[in-house]
Structure formats: C-alpha cells, structure tokens
PDB file of N, CA and C in Angstrom:
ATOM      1  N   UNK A   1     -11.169 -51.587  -8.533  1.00  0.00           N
ATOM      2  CA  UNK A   1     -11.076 -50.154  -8.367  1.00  0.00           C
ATOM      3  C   UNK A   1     -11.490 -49.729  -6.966  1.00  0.00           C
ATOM      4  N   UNK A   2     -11.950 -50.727  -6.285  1.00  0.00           N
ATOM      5  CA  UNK A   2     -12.365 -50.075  -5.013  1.00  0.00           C
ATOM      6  C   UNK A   2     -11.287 -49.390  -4.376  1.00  0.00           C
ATOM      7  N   UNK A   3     -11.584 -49.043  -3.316  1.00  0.00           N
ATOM      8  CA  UNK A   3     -10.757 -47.502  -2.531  1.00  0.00           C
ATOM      9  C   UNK A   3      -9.644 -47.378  -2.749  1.00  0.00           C
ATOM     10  N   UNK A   4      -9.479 -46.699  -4.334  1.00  0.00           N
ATOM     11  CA  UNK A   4      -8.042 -46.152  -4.971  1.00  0.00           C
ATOM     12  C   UNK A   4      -8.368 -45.223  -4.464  1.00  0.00           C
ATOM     13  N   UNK A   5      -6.908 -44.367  -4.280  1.00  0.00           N
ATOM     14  CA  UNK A   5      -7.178 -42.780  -4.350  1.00  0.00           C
ATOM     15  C   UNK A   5      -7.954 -42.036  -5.437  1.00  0.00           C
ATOM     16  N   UNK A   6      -7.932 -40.926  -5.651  1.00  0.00           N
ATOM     17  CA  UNK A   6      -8.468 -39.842  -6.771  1.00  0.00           C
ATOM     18  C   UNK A   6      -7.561 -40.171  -7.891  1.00  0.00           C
ATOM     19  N   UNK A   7      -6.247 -40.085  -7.681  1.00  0.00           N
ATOM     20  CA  UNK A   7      -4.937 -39.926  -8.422  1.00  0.00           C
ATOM     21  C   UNK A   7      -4.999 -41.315  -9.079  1.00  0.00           C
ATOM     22  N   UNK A   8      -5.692 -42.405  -8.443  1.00  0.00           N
ATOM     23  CA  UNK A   8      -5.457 -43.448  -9.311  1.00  0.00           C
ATOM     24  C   UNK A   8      -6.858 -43.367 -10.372  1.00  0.00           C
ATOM     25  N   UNK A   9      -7.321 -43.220  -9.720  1.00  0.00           N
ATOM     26  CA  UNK A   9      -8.782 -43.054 -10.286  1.00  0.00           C
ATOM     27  C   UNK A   9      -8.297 -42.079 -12.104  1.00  0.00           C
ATOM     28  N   UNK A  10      -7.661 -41.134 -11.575  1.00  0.00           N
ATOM     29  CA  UNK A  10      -7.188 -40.397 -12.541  1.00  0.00           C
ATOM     30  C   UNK A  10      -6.673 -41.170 -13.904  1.00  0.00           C
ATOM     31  N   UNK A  11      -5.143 -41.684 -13.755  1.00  0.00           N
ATOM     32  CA  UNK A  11      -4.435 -42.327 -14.339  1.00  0.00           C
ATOM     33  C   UNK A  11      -5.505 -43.910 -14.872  1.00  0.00           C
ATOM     34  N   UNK A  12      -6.008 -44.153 -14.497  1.00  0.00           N
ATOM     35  CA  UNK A  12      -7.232 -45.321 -15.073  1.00  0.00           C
ATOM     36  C   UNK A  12      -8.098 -44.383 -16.187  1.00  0.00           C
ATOM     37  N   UNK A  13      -8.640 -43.204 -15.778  1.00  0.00           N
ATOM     38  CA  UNK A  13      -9.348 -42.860 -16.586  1.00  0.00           C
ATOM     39  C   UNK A  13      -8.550 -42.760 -17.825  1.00  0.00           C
ATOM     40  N   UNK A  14      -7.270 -42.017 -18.130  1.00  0.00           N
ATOM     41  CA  UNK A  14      -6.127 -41.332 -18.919  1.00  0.00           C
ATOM     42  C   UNK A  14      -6.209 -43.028 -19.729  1.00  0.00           C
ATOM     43  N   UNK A  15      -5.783 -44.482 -19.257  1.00  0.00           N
ATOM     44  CA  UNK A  15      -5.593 -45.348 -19.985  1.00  0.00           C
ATOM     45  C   UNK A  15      -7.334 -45.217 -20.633  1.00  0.00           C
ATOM     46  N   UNK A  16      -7.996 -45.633 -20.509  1.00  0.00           N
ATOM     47  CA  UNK A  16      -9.396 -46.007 -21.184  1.00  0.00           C
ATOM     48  C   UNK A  16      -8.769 -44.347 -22.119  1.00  0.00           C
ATOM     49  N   UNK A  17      -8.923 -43.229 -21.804  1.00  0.00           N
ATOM     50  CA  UNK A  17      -8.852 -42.296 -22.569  1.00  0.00           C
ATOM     51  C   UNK A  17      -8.111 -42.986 -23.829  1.00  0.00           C
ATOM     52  N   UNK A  18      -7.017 -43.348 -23.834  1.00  0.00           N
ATOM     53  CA  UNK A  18      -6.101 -43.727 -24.725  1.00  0.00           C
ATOM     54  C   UNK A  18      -6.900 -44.931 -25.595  1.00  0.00           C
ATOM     55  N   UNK A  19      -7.623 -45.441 -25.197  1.00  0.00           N
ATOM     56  CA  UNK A  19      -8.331 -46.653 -26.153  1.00  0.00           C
ATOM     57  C   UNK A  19      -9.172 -45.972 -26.281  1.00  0.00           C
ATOM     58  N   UNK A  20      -9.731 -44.930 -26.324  1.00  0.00           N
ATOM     59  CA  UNK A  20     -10.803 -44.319 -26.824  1.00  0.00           C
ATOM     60  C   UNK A  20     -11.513 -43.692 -28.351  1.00  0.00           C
ATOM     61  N   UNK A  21     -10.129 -43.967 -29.313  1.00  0.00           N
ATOM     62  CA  UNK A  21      -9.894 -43.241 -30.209  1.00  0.00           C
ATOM     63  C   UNK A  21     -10.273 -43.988 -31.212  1.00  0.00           C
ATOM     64  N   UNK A  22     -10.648 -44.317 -32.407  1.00  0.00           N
ATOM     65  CA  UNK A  22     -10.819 -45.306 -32.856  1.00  0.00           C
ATOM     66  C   UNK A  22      -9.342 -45.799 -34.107  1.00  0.00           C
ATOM     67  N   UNK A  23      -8.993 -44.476 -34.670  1.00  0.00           N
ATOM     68  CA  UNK A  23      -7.090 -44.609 -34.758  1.00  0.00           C
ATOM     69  C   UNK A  23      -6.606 -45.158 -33.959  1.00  0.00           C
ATOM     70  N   UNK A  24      -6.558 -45.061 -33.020  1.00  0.00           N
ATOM     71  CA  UNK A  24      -5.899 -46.102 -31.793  1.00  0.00           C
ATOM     72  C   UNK A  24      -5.845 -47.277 -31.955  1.00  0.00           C
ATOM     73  N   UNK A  25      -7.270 -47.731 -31.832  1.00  0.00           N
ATOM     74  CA  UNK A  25      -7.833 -49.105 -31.924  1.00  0.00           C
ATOM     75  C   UNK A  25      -6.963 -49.343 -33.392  1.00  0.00           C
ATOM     76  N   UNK A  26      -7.291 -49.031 -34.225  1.00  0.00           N
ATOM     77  CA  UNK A  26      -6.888 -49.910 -35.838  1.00  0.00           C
ATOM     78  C   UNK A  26      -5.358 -49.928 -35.494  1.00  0.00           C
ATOM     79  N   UNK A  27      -4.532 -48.833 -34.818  1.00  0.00           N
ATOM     80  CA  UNK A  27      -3.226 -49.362 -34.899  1.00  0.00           C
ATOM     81  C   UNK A  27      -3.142 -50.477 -33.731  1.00  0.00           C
ATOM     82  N   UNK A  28      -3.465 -50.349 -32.884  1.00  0.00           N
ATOM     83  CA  UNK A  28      -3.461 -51.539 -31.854  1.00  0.00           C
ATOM     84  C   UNK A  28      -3.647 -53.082 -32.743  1.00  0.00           C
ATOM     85  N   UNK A  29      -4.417 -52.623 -33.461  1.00  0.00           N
ATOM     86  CA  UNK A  29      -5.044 -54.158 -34.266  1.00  0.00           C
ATOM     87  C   UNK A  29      -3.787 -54.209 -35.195  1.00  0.00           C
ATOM     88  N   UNK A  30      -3.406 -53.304 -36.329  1.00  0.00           N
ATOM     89  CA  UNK A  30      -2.085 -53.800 -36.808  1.00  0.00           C
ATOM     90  C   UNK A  30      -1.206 -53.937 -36.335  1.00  0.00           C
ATOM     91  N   UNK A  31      -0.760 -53.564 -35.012  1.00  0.00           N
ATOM     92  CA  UNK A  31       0.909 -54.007 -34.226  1.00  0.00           C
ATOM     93  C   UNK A  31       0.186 -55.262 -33.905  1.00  0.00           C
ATOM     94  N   UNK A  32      -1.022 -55.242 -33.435  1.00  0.00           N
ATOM     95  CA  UNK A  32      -1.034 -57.295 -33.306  1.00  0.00           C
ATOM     96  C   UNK A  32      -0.850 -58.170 -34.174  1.00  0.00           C
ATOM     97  N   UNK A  33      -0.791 -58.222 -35.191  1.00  0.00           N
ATOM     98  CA  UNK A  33      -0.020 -59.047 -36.317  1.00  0.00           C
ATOM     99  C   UNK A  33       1.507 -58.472 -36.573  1.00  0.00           C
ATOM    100  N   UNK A  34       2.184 -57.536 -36.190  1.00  0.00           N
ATOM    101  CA  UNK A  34       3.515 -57.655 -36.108  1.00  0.00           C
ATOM    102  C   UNK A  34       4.167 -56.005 -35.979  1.00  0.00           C
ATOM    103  N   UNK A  35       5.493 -55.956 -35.918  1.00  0.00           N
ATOM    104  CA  UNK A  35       5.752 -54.401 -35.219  1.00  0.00           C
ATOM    105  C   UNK A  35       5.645 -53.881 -36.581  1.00  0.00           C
ATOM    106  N   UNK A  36       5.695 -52.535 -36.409  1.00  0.00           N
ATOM    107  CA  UNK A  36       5.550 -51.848 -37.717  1.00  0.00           C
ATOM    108  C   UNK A  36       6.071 -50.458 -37.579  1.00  0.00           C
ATOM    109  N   UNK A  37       6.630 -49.592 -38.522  1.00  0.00           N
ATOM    110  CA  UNK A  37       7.066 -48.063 -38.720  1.00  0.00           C
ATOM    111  C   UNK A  37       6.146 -47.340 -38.618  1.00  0.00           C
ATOM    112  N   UNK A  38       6.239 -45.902 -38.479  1.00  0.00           N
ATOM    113  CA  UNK A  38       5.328 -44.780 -38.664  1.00  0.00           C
ATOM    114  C   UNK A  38       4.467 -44.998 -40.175  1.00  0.00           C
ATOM    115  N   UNK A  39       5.205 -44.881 -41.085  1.00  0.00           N
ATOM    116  CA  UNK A  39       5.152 -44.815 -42.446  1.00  0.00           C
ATOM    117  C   UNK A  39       3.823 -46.262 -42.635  1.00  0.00           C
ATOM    118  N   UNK A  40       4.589 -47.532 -42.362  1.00  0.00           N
ATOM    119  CA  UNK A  40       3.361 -48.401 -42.838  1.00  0.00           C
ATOM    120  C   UNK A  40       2.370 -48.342 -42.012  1.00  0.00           C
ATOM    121  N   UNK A  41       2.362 -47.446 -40.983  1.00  0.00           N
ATOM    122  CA  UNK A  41       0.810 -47.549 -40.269  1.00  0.00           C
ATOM    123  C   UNK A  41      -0.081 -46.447 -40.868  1.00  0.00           C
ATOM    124  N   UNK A  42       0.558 -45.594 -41.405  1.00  0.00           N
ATOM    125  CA  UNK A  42       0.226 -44.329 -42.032  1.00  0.00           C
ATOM    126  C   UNK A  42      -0.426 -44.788 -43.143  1.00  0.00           C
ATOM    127  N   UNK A  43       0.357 -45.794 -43.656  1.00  0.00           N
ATOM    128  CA  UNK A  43      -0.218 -45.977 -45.641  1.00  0.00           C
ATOM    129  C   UNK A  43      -1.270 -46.855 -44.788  1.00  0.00           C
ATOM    130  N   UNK A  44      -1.123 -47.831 -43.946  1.00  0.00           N
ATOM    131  CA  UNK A  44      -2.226 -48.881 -43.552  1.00  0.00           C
ATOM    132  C   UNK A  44      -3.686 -48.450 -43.226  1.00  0.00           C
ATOM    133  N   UNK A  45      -3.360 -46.927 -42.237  1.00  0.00           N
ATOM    134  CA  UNK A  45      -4.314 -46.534 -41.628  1.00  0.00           C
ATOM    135  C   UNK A  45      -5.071 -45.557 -42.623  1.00  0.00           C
ATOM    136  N   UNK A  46      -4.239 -44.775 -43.150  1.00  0.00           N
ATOM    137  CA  UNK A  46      -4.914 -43.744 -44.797  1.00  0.00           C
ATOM    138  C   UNK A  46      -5.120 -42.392 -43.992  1.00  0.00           C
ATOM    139  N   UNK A  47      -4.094 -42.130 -42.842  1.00  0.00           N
ATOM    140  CA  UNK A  47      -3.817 -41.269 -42.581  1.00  0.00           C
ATOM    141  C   UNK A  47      -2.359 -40.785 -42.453  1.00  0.00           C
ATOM    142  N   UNK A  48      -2.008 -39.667 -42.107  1.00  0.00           N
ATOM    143  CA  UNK A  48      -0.787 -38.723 -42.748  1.00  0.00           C
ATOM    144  C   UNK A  48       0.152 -39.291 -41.442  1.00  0.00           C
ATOM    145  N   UNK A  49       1.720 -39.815 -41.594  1.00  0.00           N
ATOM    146  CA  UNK A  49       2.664 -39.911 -40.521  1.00  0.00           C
ATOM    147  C   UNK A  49       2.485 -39.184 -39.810  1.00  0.00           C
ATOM    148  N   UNK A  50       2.122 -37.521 -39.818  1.00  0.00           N
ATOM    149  CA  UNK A  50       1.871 -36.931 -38.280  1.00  0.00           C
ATOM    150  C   UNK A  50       1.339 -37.223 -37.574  1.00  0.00           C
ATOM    151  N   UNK A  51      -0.014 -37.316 -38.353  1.00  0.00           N
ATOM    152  CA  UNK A  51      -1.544 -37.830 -37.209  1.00  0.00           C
ATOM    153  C   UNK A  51      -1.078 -39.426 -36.705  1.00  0.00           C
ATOM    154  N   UNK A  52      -0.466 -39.892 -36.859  1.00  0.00           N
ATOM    155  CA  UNK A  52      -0.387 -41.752 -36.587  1.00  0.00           C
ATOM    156  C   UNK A  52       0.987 -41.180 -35.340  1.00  0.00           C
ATOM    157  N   UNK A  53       1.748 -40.500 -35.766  1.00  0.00           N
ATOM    158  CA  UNK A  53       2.767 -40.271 -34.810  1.00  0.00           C
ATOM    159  C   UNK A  53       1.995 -39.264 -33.346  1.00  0.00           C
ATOM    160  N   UNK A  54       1.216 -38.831 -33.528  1.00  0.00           N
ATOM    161  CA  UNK A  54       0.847 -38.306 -32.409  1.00  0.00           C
ATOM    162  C   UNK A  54      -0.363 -39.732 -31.356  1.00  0.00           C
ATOM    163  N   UNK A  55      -0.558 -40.395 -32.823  1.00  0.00           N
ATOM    164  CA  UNK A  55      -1.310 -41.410 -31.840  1.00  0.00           C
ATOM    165  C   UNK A  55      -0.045 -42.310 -30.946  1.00  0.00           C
ATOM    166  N   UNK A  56       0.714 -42.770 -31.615  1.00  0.00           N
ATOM    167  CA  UNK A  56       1.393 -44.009 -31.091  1.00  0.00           C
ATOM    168  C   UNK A  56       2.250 -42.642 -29.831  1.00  0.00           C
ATOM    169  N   UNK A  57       2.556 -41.575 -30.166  1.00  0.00           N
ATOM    170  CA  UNK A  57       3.134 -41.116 -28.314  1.00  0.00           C
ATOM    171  C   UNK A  57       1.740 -40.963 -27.459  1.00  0.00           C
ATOM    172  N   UNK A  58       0.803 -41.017 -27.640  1.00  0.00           N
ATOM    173  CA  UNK A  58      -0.332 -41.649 -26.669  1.00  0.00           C
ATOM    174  C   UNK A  58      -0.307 -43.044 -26.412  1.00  0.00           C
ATOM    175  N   UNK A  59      -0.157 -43.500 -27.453  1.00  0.00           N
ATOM    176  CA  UNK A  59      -0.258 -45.173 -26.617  1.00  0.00           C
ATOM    177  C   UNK A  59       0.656 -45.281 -26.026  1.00  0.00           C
ATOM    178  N   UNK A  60       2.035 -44.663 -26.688  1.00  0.00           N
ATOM    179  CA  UNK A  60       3.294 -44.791 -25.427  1.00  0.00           C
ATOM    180  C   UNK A  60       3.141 -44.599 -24.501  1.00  0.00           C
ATOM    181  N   UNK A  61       3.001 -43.182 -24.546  1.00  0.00           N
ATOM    182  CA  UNK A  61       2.967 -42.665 -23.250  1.00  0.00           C
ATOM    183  C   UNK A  61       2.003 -44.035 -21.931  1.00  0.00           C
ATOM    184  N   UNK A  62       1.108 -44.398 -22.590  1.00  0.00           N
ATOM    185  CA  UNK A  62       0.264 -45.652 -21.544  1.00  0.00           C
ATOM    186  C   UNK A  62       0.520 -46.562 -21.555  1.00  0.00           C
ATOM    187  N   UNK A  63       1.688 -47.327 -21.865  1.00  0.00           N
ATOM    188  CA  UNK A  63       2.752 -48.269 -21.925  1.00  0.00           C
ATOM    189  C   UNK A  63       1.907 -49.539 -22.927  1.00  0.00           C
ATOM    190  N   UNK A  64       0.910 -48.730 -23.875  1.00  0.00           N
ATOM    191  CA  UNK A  64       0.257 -49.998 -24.618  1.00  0.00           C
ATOM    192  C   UNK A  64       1.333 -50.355 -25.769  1.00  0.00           C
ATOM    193  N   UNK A  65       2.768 -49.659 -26.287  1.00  0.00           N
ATOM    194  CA  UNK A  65       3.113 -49.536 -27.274  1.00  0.00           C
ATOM    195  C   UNK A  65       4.573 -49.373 -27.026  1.00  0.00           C
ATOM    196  N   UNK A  66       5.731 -50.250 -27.283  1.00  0.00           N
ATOM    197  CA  UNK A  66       7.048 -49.929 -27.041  1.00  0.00           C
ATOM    198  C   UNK A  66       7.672 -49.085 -28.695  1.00  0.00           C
ATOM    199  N   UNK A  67       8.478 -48.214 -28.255  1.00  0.00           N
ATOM    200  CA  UNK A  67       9.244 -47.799 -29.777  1.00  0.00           C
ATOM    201  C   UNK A  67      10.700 -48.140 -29.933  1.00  0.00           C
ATOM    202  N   UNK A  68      11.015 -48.545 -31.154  1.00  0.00           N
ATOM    203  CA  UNK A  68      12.349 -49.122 -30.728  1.00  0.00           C
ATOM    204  C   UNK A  68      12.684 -48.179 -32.136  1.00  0.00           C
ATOM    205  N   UNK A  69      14.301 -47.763 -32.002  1.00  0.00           N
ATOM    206  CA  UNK A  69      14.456 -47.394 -33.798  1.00  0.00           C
ATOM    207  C   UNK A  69      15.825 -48.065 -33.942  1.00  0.00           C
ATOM    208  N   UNK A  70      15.865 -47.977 -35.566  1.00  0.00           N
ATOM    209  CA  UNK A  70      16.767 -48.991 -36.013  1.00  0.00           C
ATOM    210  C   UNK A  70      16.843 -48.158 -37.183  1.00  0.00           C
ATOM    211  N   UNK A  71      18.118 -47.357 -37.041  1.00  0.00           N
ATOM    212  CA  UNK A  71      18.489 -46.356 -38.111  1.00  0.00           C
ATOM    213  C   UNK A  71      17.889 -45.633 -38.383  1.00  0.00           C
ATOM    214  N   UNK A  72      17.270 -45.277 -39.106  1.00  0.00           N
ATOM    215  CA  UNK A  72      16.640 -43.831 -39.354  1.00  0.00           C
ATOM    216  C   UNK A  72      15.233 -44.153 -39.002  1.00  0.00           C
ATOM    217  N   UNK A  73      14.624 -45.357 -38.982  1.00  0.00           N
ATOM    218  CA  UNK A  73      13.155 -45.356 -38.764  1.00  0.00           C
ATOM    219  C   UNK A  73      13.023 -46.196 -36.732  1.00  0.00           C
ATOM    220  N   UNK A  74      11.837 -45.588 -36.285  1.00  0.00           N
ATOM    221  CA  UNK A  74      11.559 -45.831 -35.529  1.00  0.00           C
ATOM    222  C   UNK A  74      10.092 -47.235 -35.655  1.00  0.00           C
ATOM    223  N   UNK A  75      10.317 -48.014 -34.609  1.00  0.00           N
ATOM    224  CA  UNK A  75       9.536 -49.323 -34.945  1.00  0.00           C
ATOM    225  C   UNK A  75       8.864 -49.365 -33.961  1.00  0.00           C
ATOM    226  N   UNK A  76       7.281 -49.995 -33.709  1.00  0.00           N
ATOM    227  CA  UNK A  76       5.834 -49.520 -32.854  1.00  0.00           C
ATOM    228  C   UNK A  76       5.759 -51.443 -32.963  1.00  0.00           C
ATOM    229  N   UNK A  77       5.569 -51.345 -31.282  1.00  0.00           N
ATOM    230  CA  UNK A  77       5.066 -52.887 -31.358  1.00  0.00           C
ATOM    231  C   UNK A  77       4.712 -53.288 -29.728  1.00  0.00           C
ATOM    232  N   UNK A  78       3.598 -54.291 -29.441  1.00  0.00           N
ATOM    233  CA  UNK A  78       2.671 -54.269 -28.368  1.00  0.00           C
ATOM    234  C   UNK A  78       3.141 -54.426 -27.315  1.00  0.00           C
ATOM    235  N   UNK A  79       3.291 -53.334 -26.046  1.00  0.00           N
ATOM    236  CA  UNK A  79       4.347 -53.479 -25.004  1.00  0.00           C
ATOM    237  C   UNK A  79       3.245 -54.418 -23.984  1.00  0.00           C
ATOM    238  N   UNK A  80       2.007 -54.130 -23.992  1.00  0.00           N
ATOM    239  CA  UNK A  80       1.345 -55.041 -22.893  1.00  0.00           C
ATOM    240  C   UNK A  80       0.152 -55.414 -23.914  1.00  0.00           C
ATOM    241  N   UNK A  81       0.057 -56.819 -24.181  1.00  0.00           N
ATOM    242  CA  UNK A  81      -0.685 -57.626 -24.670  1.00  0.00           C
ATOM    243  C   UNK A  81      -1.506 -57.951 -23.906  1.00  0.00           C
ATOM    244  N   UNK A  82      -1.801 -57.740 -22.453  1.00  0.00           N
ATOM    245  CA  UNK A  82      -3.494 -57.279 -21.881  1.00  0.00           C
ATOM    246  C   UNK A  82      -3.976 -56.418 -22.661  1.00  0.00           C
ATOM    247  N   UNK A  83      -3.991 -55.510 -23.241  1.00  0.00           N
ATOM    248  CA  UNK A  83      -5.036 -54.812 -23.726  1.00  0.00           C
ATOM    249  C   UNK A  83      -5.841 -55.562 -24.657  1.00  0.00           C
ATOM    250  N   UNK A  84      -5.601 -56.789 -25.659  1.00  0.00           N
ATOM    251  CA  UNK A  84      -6.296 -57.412 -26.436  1.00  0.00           C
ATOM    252  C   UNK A  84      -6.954 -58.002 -25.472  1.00  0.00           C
ATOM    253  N   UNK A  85      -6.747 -58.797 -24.518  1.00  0.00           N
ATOM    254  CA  UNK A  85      -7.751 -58.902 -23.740  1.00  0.00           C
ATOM    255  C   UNK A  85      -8.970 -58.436 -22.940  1.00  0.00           C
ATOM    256  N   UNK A  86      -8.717 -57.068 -22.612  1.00  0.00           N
ATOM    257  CA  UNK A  86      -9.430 -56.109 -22.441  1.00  0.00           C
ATOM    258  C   UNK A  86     -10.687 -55.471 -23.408  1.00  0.00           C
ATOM    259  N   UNK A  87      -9.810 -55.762 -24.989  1.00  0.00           N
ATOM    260  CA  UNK A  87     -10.492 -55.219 -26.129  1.00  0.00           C
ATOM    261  C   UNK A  87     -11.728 -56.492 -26.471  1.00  0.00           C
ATOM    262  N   UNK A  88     -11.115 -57.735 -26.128  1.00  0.00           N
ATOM    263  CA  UNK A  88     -11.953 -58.858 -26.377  1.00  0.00           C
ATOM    264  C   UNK A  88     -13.310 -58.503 -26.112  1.00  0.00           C
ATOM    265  N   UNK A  89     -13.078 -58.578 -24.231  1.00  0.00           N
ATOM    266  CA  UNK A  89     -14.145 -58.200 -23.230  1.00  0.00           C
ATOM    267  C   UNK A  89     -15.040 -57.296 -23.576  1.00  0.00           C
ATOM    268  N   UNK A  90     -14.273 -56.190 -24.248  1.00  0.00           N
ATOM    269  CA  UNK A  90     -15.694 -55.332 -24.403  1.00  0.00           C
ATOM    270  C   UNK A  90     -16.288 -55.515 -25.577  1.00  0.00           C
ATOM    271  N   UNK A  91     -15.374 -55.574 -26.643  1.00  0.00           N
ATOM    272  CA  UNK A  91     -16.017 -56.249 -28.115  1.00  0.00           C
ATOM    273  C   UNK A  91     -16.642 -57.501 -27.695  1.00  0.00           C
ATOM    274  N   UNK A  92     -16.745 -58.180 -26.978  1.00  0.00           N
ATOM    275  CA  UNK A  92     -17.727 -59.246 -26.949  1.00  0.00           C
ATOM    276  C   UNK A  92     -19.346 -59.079 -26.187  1.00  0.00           C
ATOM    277  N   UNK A  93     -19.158 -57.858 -25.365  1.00  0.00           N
ATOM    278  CA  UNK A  93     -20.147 -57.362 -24.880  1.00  0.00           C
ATOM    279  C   UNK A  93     -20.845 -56.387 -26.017  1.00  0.00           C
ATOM    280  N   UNK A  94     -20.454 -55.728 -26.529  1.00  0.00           N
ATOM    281  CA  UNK A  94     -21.012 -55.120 -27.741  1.00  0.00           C
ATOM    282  C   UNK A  94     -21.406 -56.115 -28.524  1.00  0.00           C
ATOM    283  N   UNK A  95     -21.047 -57.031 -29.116  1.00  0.00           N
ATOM    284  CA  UNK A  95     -21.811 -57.832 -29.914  1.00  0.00           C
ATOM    285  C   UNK A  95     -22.660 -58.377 -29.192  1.00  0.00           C
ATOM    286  N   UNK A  96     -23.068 -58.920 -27.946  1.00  0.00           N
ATOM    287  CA  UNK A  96     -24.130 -59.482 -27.479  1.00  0.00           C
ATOM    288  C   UNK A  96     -25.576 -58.440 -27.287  1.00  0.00           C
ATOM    289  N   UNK A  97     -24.882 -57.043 -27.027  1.00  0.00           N
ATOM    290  CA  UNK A  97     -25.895 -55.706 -26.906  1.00  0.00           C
ATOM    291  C   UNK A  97     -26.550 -56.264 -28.453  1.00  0.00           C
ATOM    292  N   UNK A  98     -25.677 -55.647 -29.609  1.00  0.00           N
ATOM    293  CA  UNK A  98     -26.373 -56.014 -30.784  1.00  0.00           C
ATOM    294  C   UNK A  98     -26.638 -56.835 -31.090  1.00  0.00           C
ATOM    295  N   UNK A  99     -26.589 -58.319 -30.699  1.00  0.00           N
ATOM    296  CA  UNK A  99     -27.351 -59.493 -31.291  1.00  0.00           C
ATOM    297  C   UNK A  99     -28.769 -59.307 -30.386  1.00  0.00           C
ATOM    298  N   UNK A 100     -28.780 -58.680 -29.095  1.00  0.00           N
ATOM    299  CA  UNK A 100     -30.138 -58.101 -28.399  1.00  0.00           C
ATOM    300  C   UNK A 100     -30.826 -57.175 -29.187  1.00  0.00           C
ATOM    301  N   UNK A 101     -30.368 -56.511 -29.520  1.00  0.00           N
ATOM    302  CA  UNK A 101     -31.427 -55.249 -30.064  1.00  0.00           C
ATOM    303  C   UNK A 101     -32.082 -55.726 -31.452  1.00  0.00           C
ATOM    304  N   UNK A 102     -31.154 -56.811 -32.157  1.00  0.00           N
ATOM    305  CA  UNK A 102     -31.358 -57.515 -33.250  1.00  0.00           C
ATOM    306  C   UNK A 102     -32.387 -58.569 -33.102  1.00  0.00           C
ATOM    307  N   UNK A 103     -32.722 -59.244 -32.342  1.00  0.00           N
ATOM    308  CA  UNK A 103     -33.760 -60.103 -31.839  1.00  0.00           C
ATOM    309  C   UNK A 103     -34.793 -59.422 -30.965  1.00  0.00           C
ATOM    310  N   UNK A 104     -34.579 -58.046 -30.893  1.00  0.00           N
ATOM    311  CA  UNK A 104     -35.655 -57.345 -30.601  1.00  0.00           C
ATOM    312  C   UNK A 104     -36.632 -56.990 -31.389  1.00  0.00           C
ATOM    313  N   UNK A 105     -36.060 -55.775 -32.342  1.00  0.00           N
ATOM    314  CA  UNK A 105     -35.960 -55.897 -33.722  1.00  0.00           C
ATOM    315  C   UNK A 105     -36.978 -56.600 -34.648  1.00  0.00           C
ATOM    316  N   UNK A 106     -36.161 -57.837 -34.578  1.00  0.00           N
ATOM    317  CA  UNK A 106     -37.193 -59.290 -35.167  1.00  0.00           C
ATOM    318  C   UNK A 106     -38.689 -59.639 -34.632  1.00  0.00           C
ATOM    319  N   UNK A 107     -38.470 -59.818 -33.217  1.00  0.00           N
ATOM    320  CA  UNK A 107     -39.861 -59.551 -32.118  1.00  0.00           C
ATOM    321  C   UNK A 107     -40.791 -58.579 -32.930  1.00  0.00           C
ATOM    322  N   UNK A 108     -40.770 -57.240 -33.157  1.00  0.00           N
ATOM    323  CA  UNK A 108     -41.132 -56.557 -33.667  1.00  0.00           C
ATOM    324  C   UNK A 108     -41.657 -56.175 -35.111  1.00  0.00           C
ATOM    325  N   UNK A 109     -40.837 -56.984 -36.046  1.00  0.00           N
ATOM    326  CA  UNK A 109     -41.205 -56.911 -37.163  1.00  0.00           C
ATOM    327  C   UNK A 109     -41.975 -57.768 -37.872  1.00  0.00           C
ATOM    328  N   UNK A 110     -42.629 -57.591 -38.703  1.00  0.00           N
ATOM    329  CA  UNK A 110     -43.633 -58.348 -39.327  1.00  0.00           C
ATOM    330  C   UNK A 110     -43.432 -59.715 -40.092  1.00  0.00           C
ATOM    331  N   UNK A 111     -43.476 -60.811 -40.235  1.00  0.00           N
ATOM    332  CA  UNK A 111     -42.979 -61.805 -40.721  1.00  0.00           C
ATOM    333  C   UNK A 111     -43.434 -61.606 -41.973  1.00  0.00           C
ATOM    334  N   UNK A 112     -42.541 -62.363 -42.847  1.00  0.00           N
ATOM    335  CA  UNK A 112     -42.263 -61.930 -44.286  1.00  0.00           C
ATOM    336  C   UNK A 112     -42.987 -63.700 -44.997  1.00  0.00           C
TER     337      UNK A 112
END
C-alpha cells in the first residue's frame, strides 16, 4: 500500500468493506464448494432471495463473484479465488489471538 494515491486507498477500503459482512463471508464459503443460484443461497443462508441478492451485487460489484444465467435463473460462483487466501490469513490470525487470550485465561485461573 505504500504511496497509492487517496483514490486507491479508497477502492482498497470499498474491497475489505465488501468482506466485512458476515452474509458475505457464509456465501463466499458456499460458492467455495461450488456455483450456486440466488434461491439455494437463500434456503442455505436462512435468509430471503432479496437480502442474498443485494449481497452477491456487492461482491460483484468487487469482482469477488462472477454471475452467469442460464435461463431463467442466474448462477454466483468465485471470480477471484485470492480472497480464500486472504480469508485464511486473517482467520488464522484470529485463532492464534484466541488460543492467546485462552492460555491467558488458564495463567489466571485456579487449578482444578
């Protein structure tokens, strides 16, 4: 990130914005096992086709998510497979925070 402009600075923030959601995340996690419709991300996720359709034109829109349709239904599936990598990185740093605070924790508590 060093000496981007503002404008890039911008458009970086807008992607993290887009993984920010935690709907996001769960559909990200089901197009990684395979493409899928509005409808089965909807029954998957246990929220309503609108709300899932307004997520996936956010991920579009940040090129995490291609749409393809095929007759009447439109199909959601992972346009840049860096982002699981990305998601790794930080999910693996979060679990090390909490295996810290967890052996803190322990430090602290009284043996049984």
């Amino acid at each position: 990130m060093e000496n981007l402009p503002p404008e890039a600075l911008t458009e970086i923030a807008a992607y993290f914005q887009a993984l920010s959601e935690p709907t996001r995340l769960q559909i990200l996690n089901l197009l990684r096992q395979e493409e899928r419709n509005v409808g089965e991300l909807a029954q998957l996720c246990g929220f309503t086709a609108a709300n899932i359709s307004r997520h996936l034109t956010m991920l579009t829109k940040h090129g995490l998510v291609a749409r393809e349709s095929r007759g009447t239904s439109a199909y959601y599936r992972i346009a840049d497979e860096s982002v699981y990598e990305l998601c790794d990185l930080v999910c693996g740093k979060i679990a090390r925070q909490l295996q810290q605070a967890a052996q803190k924790h322990q430090v602290f508590s009284p043996s049984e």
